[in-house]
C-alpha atoms as a PDB file:
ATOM      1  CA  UNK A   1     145.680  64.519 158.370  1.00  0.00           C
ATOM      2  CA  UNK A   2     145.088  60.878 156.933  1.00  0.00           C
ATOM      3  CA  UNK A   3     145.312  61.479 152.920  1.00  0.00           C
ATOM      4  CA  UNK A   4     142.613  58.793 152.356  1.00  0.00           C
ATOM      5  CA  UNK A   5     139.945  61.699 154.590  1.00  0.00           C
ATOM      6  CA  UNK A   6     140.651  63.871 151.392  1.00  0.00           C
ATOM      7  CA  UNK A   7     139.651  63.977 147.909  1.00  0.00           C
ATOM      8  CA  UNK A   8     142.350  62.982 145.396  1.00  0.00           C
ATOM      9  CA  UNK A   9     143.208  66.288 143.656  1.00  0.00           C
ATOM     10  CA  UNK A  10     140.891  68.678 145.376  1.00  0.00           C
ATOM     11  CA  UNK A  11     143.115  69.166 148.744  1.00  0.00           C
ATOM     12  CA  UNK A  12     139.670  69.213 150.307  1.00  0.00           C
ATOM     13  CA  UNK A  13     138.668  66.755 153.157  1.00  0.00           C
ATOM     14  CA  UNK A  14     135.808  64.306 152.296  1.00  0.00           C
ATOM     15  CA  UNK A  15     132.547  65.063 153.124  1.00  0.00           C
ATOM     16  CA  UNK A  16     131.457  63.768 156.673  1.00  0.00           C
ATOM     17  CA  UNK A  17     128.723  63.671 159.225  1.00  0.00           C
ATOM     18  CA  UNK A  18     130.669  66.323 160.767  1.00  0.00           C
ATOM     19  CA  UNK A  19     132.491  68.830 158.524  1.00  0.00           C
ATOM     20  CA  UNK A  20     129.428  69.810 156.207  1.00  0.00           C
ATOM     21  CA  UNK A  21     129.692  73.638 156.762  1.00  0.00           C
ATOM     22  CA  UNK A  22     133.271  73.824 156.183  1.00  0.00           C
ATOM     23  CA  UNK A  23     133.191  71.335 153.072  1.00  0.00           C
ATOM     24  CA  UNK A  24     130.661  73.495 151.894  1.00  0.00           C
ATOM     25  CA  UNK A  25     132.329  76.597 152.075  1.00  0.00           C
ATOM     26  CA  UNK A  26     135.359  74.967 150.235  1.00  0.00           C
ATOM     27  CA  UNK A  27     133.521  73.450 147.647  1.00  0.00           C
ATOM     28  CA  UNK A  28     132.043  76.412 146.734  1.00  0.00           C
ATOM     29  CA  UNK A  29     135.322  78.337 146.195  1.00  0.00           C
ATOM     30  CA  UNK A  30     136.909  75.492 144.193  1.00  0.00           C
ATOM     31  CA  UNK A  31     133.352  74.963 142.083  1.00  0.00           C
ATOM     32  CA  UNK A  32     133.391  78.899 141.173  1.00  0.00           C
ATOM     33  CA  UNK A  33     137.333  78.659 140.391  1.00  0.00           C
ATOM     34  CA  UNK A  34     136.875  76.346 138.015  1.00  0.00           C
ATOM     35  CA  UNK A  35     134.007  77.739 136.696  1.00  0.00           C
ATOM     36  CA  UNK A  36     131.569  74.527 137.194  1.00  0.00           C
ATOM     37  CA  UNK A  37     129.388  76.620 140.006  1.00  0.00           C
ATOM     38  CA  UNK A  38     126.956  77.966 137.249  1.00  0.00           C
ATOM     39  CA  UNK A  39     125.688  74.211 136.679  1.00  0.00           C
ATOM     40  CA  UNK A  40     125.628  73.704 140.739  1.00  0.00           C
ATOM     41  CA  UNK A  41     123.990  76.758 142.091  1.00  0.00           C
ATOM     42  CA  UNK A  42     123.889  79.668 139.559  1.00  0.00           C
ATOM     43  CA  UNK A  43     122.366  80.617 136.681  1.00  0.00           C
ATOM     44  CA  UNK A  44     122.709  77.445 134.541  1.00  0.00           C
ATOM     45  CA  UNK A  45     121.717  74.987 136.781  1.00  0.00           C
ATOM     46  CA  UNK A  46     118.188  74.135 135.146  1.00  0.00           C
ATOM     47  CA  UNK A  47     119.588  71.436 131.798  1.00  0.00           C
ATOM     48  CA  UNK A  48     118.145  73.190 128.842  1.00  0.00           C
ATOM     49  CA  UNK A  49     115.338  72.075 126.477  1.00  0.00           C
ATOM     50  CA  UNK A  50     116.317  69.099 123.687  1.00  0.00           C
ATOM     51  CA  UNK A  51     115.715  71.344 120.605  1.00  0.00           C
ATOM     52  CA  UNK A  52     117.771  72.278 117.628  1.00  0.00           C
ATOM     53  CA  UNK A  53     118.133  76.203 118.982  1.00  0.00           C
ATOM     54  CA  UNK A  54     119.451  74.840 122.107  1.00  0.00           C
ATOM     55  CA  UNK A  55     122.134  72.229 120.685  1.00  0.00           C
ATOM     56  CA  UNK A  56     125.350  73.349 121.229  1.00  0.00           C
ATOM     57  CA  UNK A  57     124.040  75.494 125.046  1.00  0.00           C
ATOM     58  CA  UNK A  58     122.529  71.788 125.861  1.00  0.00           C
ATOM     59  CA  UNK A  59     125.981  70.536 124.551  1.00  0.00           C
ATOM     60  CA  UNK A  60     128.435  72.378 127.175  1.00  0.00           C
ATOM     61  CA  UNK A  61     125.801  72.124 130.060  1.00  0.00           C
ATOM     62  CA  UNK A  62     125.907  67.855 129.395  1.00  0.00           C
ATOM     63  CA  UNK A  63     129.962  68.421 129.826  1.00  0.00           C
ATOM     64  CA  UNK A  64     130.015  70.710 132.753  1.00  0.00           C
ATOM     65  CA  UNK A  65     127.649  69.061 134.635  1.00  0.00           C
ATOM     66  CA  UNK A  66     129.260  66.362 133.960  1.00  0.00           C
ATOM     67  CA  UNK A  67     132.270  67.686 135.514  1.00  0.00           C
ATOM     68  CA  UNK A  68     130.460  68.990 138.500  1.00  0.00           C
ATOM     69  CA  UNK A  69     129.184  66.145 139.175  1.00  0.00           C
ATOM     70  CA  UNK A  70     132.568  64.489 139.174  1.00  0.00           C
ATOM     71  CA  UNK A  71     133.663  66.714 141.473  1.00  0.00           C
ATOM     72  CA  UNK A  72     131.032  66.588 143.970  1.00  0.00           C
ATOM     73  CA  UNK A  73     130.954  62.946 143.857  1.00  0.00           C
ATOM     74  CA  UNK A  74     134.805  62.229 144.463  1.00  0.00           C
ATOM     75  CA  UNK A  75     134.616  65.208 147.892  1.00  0.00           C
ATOM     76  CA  UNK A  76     132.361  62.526 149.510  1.00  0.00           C
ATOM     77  CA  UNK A  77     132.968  59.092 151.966  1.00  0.00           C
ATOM     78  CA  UNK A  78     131.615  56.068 150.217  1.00  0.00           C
ATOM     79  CA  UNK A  79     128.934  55.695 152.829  1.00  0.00           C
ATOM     80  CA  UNK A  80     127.212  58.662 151.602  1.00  0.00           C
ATOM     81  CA  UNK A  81     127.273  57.739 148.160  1.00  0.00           C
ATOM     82  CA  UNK A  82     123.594  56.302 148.243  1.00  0.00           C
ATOM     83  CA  UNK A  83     122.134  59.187 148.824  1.00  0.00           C
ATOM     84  CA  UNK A  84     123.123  60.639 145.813  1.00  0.00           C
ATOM     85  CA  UNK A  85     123.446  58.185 143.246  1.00  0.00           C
ATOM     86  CA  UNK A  86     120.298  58.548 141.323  1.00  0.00           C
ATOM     87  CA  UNK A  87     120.790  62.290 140.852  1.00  0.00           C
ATOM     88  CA  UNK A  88     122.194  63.395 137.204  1.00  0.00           C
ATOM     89  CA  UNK A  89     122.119  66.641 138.035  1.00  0.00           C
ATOM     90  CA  UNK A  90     125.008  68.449 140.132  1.00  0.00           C
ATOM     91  CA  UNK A  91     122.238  70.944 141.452  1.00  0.00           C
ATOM     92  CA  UNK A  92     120.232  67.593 142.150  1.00  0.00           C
ATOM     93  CA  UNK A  93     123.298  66.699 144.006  1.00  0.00           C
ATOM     94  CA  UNK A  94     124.418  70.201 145.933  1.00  0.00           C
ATOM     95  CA  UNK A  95     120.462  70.220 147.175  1.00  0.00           C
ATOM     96  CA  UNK A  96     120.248  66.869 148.213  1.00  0.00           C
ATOM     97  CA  UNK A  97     123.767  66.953 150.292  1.00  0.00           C
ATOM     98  CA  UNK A  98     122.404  70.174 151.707  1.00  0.00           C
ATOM     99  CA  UNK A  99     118.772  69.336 153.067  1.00  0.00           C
ATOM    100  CA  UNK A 100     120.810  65.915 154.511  1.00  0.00           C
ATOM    101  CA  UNK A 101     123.110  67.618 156.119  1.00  0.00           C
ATOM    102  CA  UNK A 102     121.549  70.873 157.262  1.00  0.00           C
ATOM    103  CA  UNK A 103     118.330  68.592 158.673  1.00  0.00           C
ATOM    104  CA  UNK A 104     120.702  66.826 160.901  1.00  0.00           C
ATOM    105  CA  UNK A 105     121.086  70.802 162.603  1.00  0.00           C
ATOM    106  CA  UNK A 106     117.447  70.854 163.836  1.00  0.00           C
ATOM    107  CA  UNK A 107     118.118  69.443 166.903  1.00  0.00           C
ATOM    108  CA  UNK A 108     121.139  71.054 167.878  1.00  0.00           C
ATOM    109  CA  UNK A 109     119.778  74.469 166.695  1.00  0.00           C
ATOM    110  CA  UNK A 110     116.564  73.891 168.457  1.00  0.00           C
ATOM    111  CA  UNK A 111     118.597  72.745 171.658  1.00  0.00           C
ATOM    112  CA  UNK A 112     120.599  76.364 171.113  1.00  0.00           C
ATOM    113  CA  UNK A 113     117.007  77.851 171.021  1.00  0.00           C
ATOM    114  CA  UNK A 114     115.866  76.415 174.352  1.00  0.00           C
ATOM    115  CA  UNK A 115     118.833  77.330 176.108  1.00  0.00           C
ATOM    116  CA  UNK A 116     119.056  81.157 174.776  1.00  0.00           C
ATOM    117  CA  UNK A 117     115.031  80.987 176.155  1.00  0.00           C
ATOM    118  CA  UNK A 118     115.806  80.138 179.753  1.00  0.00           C
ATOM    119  CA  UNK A 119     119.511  81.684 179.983  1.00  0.00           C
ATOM    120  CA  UNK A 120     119.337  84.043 182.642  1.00  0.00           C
ATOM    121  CA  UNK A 121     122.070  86.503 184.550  1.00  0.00           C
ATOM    122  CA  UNK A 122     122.031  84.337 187.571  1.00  0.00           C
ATOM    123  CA  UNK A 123     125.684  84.586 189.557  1.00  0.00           C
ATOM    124  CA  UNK A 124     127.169  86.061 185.963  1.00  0.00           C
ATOM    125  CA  UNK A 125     128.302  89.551 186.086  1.00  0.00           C
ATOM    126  CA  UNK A 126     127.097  91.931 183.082  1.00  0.00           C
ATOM    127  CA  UNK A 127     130.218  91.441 180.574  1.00  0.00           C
ATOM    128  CA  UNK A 128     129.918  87.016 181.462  1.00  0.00           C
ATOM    129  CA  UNK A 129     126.019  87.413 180.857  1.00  0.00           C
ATOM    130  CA  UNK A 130     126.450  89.271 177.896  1.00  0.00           C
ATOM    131  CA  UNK A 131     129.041  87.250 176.406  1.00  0.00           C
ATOM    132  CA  UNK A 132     127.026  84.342 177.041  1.00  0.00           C
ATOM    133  CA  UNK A 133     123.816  85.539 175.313  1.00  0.00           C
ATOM    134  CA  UNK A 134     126.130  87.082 172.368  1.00  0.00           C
ATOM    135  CA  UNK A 135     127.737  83.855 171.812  1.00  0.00           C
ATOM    136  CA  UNK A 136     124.605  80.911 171.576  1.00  0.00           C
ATOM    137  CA  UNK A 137     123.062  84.169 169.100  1.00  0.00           C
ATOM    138  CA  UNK A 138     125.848  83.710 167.290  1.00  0.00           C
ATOM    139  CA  UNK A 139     125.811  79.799 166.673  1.00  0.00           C
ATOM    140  CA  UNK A 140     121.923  80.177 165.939  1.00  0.00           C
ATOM    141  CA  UNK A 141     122.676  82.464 163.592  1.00  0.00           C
ATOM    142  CA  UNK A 142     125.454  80.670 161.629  1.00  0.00           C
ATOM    143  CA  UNK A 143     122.817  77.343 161.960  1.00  0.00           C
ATOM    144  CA  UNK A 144     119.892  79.376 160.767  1.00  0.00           C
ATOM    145  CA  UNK A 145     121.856  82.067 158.289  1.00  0.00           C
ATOM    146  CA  UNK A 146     118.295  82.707 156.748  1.00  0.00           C
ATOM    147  CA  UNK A 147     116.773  84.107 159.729  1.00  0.00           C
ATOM    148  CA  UNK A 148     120.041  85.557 161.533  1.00  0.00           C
ATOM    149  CA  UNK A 149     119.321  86.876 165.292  1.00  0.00           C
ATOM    150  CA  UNK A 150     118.975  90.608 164.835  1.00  0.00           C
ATOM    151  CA  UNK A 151     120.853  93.409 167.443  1.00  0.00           C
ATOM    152  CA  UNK A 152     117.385  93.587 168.750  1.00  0.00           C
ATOM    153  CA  UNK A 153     116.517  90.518 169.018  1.00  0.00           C
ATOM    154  CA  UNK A 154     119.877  90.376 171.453  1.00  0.00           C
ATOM    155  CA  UNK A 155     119.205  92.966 173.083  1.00  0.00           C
ATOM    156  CA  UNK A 156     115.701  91.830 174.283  1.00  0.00           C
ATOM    157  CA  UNK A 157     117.159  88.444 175.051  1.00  0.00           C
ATOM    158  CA  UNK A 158     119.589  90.003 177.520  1.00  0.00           C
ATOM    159  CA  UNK A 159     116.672  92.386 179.213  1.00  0.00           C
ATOM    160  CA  UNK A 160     114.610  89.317 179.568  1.00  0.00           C
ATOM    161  CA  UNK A 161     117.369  87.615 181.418  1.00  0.00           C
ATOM    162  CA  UNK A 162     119.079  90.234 183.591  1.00  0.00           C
ATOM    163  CA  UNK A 163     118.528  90.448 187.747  1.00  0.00           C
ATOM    164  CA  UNK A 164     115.397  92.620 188.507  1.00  0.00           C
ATOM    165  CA  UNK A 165     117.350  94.567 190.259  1.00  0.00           C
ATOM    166  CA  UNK A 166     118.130  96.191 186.915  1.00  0.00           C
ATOM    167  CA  UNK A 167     115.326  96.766 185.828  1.00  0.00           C
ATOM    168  CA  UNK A 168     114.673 100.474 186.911  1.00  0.00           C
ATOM    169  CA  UNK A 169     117.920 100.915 185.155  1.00  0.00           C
ATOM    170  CA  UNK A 170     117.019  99.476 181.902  1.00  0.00           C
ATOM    171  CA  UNK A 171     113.455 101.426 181.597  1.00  0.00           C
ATOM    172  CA  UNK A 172     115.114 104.590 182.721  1.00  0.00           C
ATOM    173  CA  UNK A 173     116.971 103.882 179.370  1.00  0.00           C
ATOM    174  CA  UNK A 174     114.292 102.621 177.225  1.00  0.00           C
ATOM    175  CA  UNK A 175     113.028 106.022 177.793  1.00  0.00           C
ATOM    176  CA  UNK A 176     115.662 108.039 175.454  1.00  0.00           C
ATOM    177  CA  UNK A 177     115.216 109.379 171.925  1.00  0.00           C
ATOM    178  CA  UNK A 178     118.421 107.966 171.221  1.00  0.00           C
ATOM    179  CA  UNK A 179     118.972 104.195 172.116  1.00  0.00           C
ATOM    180  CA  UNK A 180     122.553 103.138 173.073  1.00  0.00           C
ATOM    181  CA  UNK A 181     123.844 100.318 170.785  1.00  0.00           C
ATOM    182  CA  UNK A 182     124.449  96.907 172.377  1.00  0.00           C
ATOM    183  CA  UNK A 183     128.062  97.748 173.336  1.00  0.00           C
ATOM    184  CA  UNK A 184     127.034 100.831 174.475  1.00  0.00           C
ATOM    185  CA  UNK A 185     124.276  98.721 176.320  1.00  0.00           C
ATOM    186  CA  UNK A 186     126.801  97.018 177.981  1.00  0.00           C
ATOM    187  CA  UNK A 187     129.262  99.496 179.129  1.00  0.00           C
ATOM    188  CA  UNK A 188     125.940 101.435 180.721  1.00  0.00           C
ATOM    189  CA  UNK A 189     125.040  98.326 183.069  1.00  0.00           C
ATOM    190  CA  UNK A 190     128.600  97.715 183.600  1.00  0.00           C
ATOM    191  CA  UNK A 191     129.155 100.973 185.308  1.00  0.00           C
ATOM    192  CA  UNK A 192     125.666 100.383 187.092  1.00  0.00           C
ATOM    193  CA  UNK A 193     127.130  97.034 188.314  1.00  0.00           C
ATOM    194  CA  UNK A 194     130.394  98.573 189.207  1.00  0.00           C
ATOM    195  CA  UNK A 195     128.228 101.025 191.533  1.00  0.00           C
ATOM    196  CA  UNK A 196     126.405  98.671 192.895  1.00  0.00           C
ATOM    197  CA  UNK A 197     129.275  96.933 194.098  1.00  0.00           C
ATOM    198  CA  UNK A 198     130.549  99.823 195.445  1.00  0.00           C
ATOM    199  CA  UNK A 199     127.617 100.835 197.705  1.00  0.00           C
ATOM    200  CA  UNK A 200     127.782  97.153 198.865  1.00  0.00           C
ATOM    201  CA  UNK A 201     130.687  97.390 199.882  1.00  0.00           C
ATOM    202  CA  UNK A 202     130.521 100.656 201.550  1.00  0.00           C
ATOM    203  CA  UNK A 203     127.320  99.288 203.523  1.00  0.00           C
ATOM    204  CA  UNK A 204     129.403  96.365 204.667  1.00  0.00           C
ATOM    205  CA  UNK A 205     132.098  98.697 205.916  1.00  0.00           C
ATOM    206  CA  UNK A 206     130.237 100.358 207.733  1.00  0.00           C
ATOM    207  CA  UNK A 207     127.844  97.753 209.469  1.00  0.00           C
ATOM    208  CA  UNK A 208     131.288  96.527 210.424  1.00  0.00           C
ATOM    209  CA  UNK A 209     132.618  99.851 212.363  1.00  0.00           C
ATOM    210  CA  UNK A 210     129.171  99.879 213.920  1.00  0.00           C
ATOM    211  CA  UNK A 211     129.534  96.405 215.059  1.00  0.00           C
ATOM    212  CA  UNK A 212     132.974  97.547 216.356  1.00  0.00           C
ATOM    213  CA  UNK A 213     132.533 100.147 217.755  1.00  0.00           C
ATOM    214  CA  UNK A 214     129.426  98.616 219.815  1.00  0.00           C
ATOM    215  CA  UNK A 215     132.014  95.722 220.790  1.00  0.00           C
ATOM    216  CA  UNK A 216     134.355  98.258 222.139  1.00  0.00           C
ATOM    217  CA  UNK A 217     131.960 100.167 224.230  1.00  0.00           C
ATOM    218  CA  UNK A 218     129.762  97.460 225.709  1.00  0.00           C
END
């Protein structure tokens, strides 16, 4: 990779439209190792009051803030500069870089949202469907990591969306004191599918003798 896309020092890529999560993630661990996250996002983020008791706690907050700030503010591309340049504050900073970047998520989580809402089984078999519901649960979840998609939640997704012909199947289920978990879940309609398939074929089979045999003899 280009060493102008990272930040002098740091061995982390700059900040983009596109790599917020991951710069994130790194910035944290760097932040904590060298013990600047308590001005950022822990417990000393809030300056302390200009008073004699506080002079020398007001005295290492100004210097590792200032720091932070330092840090934070060499991670970035120039372009995004503006948006933070009246902050002096790193948690002023770390806030604003994180409603900027995690607003420009709405759409694609609420796209994610709409699609999990009219995903159905269609021409999928179980372990496709399943894999498929598992999956855009997963990238709403790591979107939306306040309000993660519960087992539940998956699991009703996946009843809502499976071929009726399930769905004697699924309430027959429903029905005991001990619920299967969603692997479980899986394996259970996998088997029914399986059977299904089966019994298909061994209708087909024999339509075809019949058909055969009622060749041969006319």
């Amino acid at each position: 990779m280009d060493s102008s896309s990272r930040s002098a020092g740091l061995g982390i890529e700059l900040l983009n439209q596109s790599n917020y999560k991951m710069w994130k993630s790194c910035m944290e661990s760097y932040l904590v190792g060298e013990e600047l996250w308590a001005v950022v996002g822990g417990k000393d983020k809030d300056k302390p009051e200009d008073n004699e008791a506080n002079a020398e706690a007001l005295k290492k907050w100004i210097t590792t803030n200032a720091k932070a700030e330092f840090v934070l503010k060499k991670s970035i591309f120039p372009a995004l500069f503006e948006h933070i340049i009246k902050y002096s504050s790193a948690n002023d900073i770390w806030e604003t870089l994180n409603r900027l970047f995690n607003k420009k998520d709405i759409g694609r989580l609420q796209a994610l949202e709409n699609e999990l809402a009219n995903t159905t089984q269609g021409d999928l078999s179980i372990a496709h469907f399943f894999l498929k519901i598992k999956t855009l649960c997963s990238e709403i979840s790591l979107l939306d990591p306040e309000e993660p998609i519960s087992e539940a939640r998956v699991r009703r997704h996946i009843i809502r969306g499976l071929k009726k012909e399930y769905t004697p199947f699924v309430t027959s289920i429903q029905g005991w004191d001990k619920q299967p978990s969603l692997e479980e879940f899986e394996n259970l309609l996998s088997s029914q599918e399986s059977l299904a398939q089966q019994m298909a074929g061994m209708s087909f089979s024999n339509n075809s003798n019949s058909a055969g045999e009622a060749l041969f003899h006319s």
